[in-house]
PDB file of N, CA and C in Angstrom:
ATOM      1  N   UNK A   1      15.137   7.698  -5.855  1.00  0.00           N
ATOM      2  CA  UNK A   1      13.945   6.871  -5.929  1.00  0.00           C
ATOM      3  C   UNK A   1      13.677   6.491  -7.382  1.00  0.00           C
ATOM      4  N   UNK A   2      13.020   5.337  -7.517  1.00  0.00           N
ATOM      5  CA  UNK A   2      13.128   4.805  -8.714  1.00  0.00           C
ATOM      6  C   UNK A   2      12.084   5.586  -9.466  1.00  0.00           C
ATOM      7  N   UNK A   3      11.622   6.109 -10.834  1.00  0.00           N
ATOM      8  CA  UNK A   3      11.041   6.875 -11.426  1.00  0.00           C
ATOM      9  C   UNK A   3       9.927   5.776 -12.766  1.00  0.00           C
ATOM     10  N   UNK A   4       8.916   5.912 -13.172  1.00  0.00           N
ATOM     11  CA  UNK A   4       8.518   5.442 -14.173  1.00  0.00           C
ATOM     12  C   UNK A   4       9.227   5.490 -15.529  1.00  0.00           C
ATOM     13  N   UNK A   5       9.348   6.758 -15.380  1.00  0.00           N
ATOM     14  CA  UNK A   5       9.863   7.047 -16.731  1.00  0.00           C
ATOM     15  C   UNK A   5       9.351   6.401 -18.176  1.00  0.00           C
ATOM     16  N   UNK A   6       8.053   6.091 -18.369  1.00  0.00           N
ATOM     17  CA  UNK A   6       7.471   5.692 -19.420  1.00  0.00           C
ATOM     18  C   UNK A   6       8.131   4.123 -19.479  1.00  0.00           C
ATOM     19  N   UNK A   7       8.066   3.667 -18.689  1.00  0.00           N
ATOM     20  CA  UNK A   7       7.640   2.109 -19.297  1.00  0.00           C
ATOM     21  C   UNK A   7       6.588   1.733 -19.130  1.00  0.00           C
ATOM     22  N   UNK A   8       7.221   0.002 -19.692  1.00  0.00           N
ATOM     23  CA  UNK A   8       5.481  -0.623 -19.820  1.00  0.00           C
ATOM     24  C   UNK A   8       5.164  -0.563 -18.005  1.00  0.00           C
ATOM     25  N   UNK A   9       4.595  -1.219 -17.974  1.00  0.00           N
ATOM     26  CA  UNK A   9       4.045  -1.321 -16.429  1.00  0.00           C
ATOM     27  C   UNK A   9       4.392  -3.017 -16.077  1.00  0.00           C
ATOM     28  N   UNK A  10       4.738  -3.783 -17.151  1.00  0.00           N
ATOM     29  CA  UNK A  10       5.264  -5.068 -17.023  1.00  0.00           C
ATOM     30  C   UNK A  10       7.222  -5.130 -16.666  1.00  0.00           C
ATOM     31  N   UNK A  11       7.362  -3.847 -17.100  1.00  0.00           N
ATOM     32  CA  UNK A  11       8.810  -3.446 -16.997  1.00  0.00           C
ATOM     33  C   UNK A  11       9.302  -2.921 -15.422  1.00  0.00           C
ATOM     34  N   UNK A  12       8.199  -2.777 -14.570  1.00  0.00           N
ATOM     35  CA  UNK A  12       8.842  -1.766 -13.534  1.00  0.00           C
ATOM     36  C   UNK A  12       9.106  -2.546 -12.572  1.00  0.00           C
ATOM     37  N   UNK A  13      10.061  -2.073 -11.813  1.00  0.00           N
ATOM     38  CA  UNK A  13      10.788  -2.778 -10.818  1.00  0.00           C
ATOM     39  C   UNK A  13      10.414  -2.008  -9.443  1.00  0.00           C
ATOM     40  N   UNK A  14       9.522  -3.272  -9.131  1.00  0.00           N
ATOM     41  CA  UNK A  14       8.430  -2.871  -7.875  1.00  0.00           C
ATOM     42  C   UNK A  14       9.111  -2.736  -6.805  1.00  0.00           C
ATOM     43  N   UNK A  15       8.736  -1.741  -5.764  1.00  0.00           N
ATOM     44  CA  UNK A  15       9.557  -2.119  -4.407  1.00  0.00           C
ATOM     45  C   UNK A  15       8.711  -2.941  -3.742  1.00  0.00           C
ATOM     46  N   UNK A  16       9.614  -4.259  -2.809  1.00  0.00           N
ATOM     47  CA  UNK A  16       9.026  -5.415  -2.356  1.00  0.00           C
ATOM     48  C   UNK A  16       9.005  -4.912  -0.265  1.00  0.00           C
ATOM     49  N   UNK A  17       7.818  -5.048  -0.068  1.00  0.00           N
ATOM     50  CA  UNK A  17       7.961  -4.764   1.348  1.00  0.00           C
ATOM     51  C   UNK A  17       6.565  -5.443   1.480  1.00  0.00           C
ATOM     52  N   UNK A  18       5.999  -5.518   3.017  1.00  0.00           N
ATOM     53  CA  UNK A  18       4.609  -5.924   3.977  1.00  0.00           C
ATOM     54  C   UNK A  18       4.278  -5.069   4.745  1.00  0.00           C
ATOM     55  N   UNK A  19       3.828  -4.361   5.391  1.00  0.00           N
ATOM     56  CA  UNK A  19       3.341  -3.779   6.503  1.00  0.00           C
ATOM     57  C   UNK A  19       2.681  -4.395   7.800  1.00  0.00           C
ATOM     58  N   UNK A  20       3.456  -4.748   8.638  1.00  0.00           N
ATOM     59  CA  UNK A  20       2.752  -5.455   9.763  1.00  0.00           C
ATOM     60  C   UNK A  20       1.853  -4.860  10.950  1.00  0.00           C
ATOM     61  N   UNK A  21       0.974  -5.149  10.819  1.00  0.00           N
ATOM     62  CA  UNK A  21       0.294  -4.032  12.397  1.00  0.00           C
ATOM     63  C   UNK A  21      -0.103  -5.277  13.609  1.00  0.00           C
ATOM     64  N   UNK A  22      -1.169  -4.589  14.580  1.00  0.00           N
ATOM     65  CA  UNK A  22      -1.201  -5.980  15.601  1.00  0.00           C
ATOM     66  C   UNK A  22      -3.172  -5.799  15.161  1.00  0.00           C
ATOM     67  N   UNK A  23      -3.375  -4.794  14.634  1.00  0.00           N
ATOM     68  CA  UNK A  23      -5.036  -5.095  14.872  1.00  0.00           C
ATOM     69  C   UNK A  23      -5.324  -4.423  13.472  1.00  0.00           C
ATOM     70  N   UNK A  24      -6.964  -4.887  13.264  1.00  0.00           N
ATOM     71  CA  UNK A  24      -7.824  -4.736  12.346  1.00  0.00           C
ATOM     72  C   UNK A  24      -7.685  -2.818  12.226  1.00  0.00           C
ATOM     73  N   UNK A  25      -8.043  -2.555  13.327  1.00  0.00           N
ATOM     74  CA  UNK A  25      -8.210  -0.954  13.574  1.00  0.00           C
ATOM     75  C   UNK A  25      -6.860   0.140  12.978  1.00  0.00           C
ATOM     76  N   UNK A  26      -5.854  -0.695  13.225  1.00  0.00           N
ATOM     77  CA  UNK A  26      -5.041  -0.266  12.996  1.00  0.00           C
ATOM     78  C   UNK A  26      -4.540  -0.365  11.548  1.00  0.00           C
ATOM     79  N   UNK A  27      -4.944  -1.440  11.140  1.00  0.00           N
ATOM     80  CA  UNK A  27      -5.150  -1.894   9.338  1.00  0.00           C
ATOM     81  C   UNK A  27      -6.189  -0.559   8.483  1.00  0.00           C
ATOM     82  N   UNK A  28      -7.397  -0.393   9.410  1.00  0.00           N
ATOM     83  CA  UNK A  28      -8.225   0.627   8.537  1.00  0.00           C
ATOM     84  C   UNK A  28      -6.847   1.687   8.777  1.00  0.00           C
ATOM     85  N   UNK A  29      -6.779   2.318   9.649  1.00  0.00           N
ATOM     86  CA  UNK A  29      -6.389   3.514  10.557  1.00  0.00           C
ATOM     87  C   UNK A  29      -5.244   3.790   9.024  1.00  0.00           C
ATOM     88  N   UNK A  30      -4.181   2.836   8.652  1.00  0.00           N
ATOM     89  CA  UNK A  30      -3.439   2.974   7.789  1.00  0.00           C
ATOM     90  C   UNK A  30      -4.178   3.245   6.560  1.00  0.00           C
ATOM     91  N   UNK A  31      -5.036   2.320   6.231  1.00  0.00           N
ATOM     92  CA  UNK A  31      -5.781   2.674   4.726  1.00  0.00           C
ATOM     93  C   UNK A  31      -6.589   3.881   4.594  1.00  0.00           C
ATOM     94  N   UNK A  32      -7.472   4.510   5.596  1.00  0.00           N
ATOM     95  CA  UNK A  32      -7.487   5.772   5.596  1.00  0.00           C
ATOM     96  C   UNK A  32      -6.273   7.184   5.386  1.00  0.00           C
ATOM     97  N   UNK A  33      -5.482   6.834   5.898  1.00  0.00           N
ATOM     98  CA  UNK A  33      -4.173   7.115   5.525  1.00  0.00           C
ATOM     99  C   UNK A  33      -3.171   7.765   4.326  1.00  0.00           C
ATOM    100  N   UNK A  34      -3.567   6.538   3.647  1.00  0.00           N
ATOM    101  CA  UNK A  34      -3.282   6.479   2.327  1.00  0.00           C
ATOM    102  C   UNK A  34      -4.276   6.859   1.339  1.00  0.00           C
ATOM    103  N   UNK A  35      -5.140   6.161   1.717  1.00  0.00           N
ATOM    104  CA  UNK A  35      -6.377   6.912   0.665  1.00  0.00           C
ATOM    105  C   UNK A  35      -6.338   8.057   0.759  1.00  0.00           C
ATOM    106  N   UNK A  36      -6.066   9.253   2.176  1.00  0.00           N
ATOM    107  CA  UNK A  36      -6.026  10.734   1.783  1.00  0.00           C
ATOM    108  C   UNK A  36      -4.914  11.202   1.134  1.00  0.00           C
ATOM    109  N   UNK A  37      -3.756  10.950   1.510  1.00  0.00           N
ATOM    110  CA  UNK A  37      -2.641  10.884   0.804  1.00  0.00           C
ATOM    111  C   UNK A  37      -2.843  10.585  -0.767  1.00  0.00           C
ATOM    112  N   UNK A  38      -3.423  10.049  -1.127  1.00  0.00           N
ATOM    113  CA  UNK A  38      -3.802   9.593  -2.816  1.00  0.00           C
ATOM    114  C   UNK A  38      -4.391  10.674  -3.212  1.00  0.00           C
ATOM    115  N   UNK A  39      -5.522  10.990  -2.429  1.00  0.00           N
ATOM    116  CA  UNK A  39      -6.022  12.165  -2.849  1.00  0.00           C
ATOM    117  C   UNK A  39      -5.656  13.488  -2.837  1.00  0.00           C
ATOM    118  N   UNK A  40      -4.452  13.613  -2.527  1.00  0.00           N
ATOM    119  CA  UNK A  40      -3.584  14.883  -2.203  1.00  0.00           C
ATOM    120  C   UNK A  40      -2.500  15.170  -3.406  1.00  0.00           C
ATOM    121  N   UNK A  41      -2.081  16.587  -3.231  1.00  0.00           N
ATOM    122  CA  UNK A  41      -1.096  16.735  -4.601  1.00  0.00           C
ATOM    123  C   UNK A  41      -0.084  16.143  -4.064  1.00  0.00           C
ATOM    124  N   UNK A  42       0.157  14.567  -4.097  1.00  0.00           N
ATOM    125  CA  UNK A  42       1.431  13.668  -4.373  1.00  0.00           C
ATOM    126  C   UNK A  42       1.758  13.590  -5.888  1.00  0.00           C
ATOM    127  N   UNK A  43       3.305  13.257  -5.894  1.00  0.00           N
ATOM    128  CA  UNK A  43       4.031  13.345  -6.721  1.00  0.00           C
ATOM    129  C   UNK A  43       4.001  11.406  -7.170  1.00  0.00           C
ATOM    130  N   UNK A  44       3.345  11.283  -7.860  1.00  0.00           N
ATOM    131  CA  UNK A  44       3.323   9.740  -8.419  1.00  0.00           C
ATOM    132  C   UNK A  44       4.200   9.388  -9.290  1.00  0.00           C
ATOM    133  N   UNK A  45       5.023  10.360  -9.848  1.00  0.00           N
ATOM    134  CA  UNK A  45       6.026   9.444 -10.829  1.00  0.00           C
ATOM    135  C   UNK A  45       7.270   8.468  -9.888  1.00  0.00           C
ATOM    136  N   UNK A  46       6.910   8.298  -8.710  1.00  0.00           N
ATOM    137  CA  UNK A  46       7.630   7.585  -8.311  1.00  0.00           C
ATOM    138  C   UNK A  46       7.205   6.052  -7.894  1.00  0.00           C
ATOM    139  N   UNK A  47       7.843   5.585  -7.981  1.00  0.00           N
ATOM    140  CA  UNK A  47       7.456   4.000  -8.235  1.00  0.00           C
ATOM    141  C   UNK A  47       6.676   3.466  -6.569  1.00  0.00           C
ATOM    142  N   UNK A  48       7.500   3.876  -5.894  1.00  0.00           N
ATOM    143  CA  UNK A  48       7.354   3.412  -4.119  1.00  0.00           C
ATOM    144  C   UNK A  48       6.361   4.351  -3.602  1.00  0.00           C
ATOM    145  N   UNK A  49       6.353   5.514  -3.967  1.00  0.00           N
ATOM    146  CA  UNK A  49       5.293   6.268  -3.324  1.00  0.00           C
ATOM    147  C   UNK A  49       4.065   6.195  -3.868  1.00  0.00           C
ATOM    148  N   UNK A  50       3.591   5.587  -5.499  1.00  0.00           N
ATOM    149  CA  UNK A  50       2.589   5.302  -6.312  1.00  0.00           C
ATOM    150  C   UNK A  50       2.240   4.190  -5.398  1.00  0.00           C
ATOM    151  N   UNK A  51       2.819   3.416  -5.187  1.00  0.00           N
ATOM    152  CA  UNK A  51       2.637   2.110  -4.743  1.00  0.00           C
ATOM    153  C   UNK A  51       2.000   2.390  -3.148  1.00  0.00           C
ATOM    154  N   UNK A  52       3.000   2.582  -2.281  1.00  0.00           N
ATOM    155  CA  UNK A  52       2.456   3.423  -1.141  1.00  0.00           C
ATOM    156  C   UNK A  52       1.069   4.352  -0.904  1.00  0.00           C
ATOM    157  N   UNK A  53       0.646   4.848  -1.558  1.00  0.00           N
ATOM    158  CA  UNK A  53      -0.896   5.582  -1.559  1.00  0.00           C
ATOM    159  C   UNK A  53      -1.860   4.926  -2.040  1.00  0.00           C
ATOM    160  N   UNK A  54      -1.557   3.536  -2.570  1.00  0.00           N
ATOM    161  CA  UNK A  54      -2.819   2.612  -3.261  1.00  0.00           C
ATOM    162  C   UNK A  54      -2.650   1.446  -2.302  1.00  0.00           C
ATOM    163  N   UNK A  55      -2.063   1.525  -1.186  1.00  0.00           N
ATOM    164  CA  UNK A  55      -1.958   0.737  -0.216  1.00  0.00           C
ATOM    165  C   UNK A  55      -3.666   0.766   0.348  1.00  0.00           C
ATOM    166  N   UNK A  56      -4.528   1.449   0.143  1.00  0.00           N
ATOM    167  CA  UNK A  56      -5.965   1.962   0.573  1.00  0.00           C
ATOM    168  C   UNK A  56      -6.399   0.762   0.199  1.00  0.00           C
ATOM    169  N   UNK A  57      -6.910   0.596  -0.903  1.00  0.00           N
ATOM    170  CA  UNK A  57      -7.036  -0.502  -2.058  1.00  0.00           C
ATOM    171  C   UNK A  57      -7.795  -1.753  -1.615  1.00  0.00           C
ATOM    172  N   UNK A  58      -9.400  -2.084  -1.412  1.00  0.00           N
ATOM    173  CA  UNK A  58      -9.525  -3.108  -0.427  1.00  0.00           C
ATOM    174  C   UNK A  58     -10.793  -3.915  -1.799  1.00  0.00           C
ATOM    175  N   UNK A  59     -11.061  -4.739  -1.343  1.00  0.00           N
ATOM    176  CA  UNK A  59     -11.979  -5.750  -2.461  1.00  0.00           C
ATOM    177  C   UNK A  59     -13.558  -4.874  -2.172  1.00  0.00           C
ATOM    178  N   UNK A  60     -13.788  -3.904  -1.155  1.00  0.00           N
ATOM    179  CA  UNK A  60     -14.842  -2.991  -0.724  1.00  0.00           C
ATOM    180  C   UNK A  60     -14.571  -2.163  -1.619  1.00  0.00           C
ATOM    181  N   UNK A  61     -13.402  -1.755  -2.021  1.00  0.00           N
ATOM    182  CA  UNK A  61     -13.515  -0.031  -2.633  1.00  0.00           C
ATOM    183  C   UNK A  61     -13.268  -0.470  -4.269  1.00  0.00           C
ATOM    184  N   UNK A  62     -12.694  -1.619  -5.005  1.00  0.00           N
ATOM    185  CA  UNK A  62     -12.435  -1.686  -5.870  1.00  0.00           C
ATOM    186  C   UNK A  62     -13.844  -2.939  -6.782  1.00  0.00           C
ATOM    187  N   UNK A  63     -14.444  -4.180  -5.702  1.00  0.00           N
ATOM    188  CA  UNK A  63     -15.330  -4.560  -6.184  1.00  0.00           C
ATOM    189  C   UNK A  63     -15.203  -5.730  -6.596  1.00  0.00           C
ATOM    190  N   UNK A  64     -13.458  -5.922  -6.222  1.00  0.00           N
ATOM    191  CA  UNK A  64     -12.625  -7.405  -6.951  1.00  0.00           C
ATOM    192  C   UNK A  64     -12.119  -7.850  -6.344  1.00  0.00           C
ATOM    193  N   UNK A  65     -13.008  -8.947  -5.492  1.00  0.00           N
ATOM    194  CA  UNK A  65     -12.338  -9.589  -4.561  1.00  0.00           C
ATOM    195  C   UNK A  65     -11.301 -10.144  -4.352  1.00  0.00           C
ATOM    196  N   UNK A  66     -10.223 -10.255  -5.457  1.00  0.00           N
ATOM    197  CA  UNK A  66      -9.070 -10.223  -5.308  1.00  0.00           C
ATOM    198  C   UNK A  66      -8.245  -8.997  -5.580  1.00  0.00           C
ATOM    199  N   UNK A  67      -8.777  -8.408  -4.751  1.00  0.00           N
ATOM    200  CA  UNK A  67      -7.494  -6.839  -4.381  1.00  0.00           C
ATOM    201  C   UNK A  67      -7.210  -7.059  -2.964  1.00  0.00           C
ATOM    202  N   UNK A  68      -6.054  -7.037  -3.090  1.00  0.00           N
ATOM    203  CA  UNK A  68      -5.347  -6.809  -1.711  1.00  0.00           C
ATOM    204  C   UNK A  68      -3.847  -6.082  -1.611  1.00  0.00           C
ATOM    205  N   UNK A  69      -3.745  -5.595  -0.345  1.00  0.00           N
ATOM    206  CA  UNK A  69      -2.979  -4.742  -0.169  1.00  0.00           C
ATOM    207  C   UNK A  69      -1.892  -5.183   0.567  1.00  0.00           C
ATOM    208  N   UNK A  70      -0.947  -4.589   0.953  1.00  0.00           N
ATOM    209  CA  UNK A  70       0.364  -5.206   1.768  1.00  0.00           C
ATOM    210  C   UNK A  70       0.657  -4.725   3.435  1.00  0.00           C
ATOM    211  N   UNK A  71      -0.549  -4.672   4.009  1.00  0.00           N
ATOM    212  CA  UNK A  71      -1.013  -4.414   5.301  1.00  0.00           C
ATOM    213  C   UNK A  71      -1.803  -5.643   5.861  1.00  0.00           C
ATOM    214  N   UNK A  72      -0.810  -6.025   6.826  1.00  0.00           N
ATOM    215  CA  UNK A  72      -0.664  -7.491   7.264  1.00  0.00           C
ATOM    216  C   UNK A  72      -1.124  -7.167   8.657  1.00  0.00           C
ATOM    217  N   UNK A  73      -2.581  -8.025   9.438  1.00  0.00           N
ATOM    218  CA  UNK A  73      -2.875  -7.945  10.606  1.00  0.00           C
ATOM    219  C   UNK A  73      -2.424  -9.171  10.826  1.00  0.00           C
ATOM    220  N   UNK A  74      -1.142  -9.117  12.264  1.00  0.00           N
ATOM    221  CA  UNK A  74      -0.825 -10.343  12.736  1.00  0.00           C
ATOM    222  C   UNK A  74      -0.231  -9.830  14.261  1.00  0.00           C
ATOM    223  N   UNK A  75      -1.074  -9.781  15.269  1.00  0.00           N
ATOM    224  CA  UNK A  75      -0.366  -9.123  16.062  1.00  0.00           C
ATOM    225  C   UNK A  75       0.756 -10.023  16.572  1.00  0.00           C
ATOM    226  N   UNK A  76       0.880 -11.459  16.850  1.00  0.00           N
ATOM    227  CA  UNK A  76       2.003 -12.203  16.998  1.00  0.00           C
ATOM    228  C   UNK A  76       3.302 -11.652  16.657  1.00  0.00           C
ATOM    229  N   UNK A  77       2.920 -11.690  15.531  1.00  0.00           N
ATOM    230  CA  UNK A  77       4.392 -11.085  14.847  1.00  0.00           C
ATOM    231  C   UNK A  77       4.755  -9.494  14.645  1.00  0.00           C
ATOM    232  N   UNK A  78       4.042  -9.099  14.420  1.00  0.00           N
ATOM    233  CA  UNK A  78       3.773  -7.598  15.325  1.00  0.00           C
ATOM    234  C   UNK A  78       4.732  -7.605  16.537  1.00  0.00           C
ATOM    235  N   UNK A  79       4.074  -7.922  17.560  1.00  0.00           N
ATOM    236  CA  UNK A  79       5.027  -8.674  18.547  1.00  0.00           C
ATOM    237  C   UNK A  79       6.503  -8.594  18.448  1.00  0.00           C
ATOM    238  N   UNK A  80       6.514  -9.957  18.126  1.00  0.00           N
ATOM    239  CA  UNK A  80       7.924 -10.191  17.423  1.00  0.00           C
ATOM    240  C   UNK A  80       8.921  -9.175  17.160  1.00  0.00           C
ATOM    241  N   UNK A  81       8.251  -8.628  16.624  1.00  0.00           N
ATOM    242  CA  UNK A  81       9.637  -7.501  15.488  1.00  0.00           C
ATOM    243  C   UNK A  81      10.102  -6.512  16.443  1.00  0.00           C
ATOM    244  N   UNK A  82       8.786  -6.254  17.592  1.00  0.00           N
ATOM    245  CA  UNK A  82       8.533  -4.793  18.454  1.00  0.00           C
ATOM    246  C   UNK A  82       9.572  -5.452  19.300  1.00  0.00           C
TER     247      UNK A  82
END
């Protein structure tokens, strides 16, 4: 797994993924999720799992309406993939 290892934060090589669900409920259900997970002794020097536990992250909890997270309600495509 990819590691920080003290770079800048303009340097890191993000892992690229979406999370698809079919409902709203299921969107919290995940961000609760993660938010406990954040709050737990996780190991953050890793790039994907840092990333993964701030998946919580909503324009409610941060105040900036442009925060958003990579938990996608679309049940269509939801659908789809299933």
């Amino acid at each position: 797994m990819k590691k920080y290892d003290n770079k800048p934060i303009s340097e890191i090589s993000w892992t690229k993924y979406k999370i698809i669900v079919p409902t709203e409920e299921d969107k919290k259900e995940l961000e609760d999720a993660f938010e406990h997970l954040h709050y737990s002794d996780c190991n953050t020097n890793y790039v994907t799992v840092n990333q993964l536990i701030h998946e919580y992250l909503t324009p409610e909890i941060t105040g900036n309406n442009e925060t958003k997270n990579n938990i996608i309600v679309d049940k269509e495509l939801y659908d789809k993939l299933t």
